[in-house]
Protein backbone atom coordinates (compact mmCIF):
# COMPACT_ATOMS: atom_id res chain seq x y z
CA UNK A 1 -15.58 -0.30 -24.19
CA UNK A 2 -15.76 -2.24 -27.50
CA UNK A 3 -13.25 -0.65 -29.27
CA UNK A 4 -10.49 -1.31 -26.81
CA UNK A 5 -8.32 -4.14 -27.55
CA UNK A 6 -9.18 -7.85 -25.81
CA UNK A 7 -6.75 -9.67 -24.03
CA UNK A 8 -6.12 -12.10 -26.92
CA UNK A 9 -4.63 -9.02 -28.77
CA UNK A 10 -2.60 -8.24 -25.52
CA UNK A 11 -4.50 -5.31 -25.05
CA UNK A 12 -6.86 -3.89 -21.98
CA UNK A 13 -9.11 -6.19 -20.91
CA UNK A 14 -13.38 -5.38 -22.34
CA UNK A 15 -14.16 -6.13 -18.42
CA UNK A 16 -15.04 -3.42 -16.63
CA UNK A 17 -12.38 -1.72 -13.79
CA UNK A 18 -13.34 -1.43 -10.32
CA UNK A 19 -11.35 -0.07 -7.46
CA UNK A 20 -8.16 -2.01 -6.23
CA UNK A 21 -6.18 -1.32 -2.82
CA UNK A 22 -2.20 -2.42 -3.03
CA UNK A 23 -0.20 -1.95 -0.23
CA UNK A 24 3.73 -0.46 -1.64
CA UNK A 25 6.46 -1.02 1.01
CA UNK A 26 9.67 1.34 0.28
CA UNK A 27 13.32 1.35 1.97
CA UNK A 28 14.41 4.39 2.87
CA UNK A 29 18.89 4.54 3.21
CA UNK A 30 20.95 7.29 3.93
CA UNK A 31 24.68 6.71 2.84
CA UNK A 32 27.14 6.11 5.74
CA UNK A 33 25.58 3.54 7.83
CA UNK A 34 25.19 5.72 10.59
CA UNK A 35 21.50 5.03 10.91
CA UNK A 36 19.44 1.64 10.24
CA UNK A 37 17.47 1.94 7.41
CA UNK A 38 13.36 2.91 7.71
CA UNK A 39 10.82 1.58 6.09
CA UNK A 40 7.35 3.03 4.78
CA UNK A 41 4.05 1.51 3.40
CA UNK A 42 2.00 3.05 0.93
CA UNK A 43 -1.88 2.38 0.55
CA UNK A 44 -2.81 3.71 -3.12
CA UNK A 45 -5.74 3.60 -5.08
CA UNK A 46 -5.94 1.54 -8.12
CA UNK A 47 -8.58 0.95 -11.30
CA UNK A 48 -8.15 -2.20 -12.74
CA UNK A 49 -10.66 -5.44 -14.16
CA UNK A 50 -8.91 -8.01 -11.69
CA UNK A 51 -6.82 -7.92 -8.60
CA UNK A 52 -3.71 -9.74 -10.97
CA UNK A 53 -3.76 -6.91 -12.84
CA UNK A 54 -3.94 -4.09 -9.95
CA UNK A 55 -0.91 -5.99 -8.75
CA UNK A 56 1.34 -5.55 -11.84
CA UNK A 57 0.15 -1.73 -11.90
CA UNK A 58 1.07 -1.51 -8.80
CA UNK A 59 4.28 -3.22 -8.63
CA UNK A 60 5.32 -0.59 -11.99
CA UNK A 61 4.29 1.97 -9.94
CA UNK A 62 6.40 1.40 -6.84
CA UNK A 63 9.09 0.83 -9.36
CA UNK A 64 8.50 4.13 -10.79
CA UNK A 65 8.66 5.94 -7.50
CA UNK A 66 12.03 4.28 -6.25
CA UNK A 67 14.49 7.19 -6.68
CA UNK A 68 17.80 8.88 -4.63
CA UNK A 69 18.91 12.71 -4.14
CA UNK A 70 21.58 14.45 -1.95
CA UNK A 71 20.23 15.71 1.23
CA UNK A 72 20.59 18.84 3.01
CA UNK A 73 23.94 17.04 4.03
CA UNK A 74 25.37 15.90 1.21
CA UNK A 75 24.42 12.42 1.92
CA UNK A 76 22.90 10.42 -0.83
CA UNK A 77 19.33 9.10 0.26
CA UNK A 78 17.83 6.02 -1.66
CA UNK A 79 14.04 5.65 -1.39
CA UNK A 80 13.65 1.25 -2.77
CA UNK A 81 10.51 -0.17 -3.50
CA UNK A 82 10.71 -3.30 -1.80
CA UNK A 83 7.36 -5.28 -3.26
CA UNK A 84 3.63 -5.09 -2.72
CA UNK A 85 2.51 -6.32 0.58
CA UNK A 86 -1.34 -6.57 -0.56
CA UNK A 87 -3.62 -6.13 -3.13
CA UNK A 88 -7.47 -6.75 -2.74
CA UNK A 89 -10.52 -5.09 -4.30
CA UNK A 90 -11.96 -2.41 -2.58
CA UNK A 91 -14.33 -2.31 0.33
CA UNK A 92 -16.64 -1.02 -1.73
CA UNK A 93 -17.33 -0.43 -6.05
CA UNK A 94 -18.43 3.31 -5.12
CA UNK A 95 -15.93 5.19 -3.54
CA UNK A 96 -17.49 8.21 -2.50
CA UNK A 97 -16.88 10.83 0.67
CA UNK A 98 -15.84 9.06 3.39
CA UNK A 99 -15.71 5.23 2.63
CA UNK A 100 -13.90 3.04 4.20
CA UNK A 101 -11.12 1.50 1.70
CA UNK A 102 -9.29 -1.30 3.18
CA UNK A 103 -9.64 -3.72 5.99
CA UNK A 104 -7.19 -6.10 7.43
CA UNK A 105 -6.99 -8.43 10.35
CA UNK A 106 -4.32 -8.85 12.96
CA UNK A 107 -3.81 -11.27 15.96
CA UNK A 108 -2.14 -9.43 18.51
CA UNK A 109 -2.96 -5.38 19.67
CA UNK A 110 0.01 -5.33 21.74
CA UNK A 111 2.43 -5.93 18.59
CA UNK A 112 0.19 -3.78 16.34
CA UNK A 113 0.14 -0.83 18.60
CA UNK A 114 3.91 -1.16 19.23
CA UNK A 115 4.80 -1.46 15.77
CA UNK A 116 2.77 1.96 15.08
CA UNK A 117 3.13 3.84 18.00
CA UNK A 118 -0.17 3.70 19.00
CA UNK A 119 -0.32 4.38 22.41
CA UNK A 120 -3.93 6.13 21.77
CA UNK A 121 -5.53 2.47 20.87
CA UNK A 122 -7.60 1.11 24.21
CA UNK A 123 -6.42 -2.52 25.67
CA UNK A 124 -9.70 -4.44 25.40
CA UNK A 125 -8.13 -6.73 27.63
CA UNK A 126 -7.93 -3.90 30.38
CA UNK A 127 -11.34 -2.80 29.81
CA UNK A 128 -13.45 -5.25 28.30
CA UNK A 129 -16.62 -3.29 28.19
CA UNK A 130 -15.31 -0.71 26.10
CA UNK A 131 -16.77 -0.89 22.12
CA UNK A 132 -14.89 -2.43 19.24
């Protein structure tokens, strides 16, 4: 890795890149108003030598993926990247065949599982002696 460019130079960093996790969050908009607009997350992979820097790759990259096109209606449809809701190093350095990638904490199932859909989630609170 010596004979990239330091980051006095402005170049890529000599330290090493290890895997990132940023969390995209895109707008979705279909012209006439007729229907609120949806929203969508997107949990991508990055390789980077610090989390500051897997958050300005991935901020160019949700920028790169905002675009709009003419549905099967005519309608124009405008897919926004809003921001990046989260970026944190990986779980784990190695990311091999099934390893786990991100973790985040929440507060309240209820809200979680209605936010998702996810009536297939068990209420700890109506069985408490199932596993977690």
């Amino acid at each position: 890795m010596g004979d990239l460019p330091g980051p006095a130079s402005g170049g890529v960093s000599d330290r090493a890149k290890s895997p990132h996790i940023a969390v995209l969050v895109y707008e979705t908009k279909v012209e006439g108003g007729y229907a609120p607009p949806r929203y969508s997350e997107d949990i991508v992979l990055i390789h980077a030598s610090s989390v500051e820097e897997a958050r300005t790759t991935a901020e160019a990259m949700g920028r790169a993926e905002a675009t709009s096109y003419q549905n099967v209606y005519d309608e124009t449809v405008t897919w926004s990247f809003v921001g990046v809701a989260d970026v944190r190093a990986a779980l784990y350095d190695t990311l091999g065949e099934d390893t786990a990638l991100y973790s985040r904490g929440f507060e309240d199932l209820r809200r979680y599982r209605e936010t998702f859909a996810l009536t297939s989630l068990s209420d700890p609170a109506a069985d408490p002696g199932a596993a977690h």
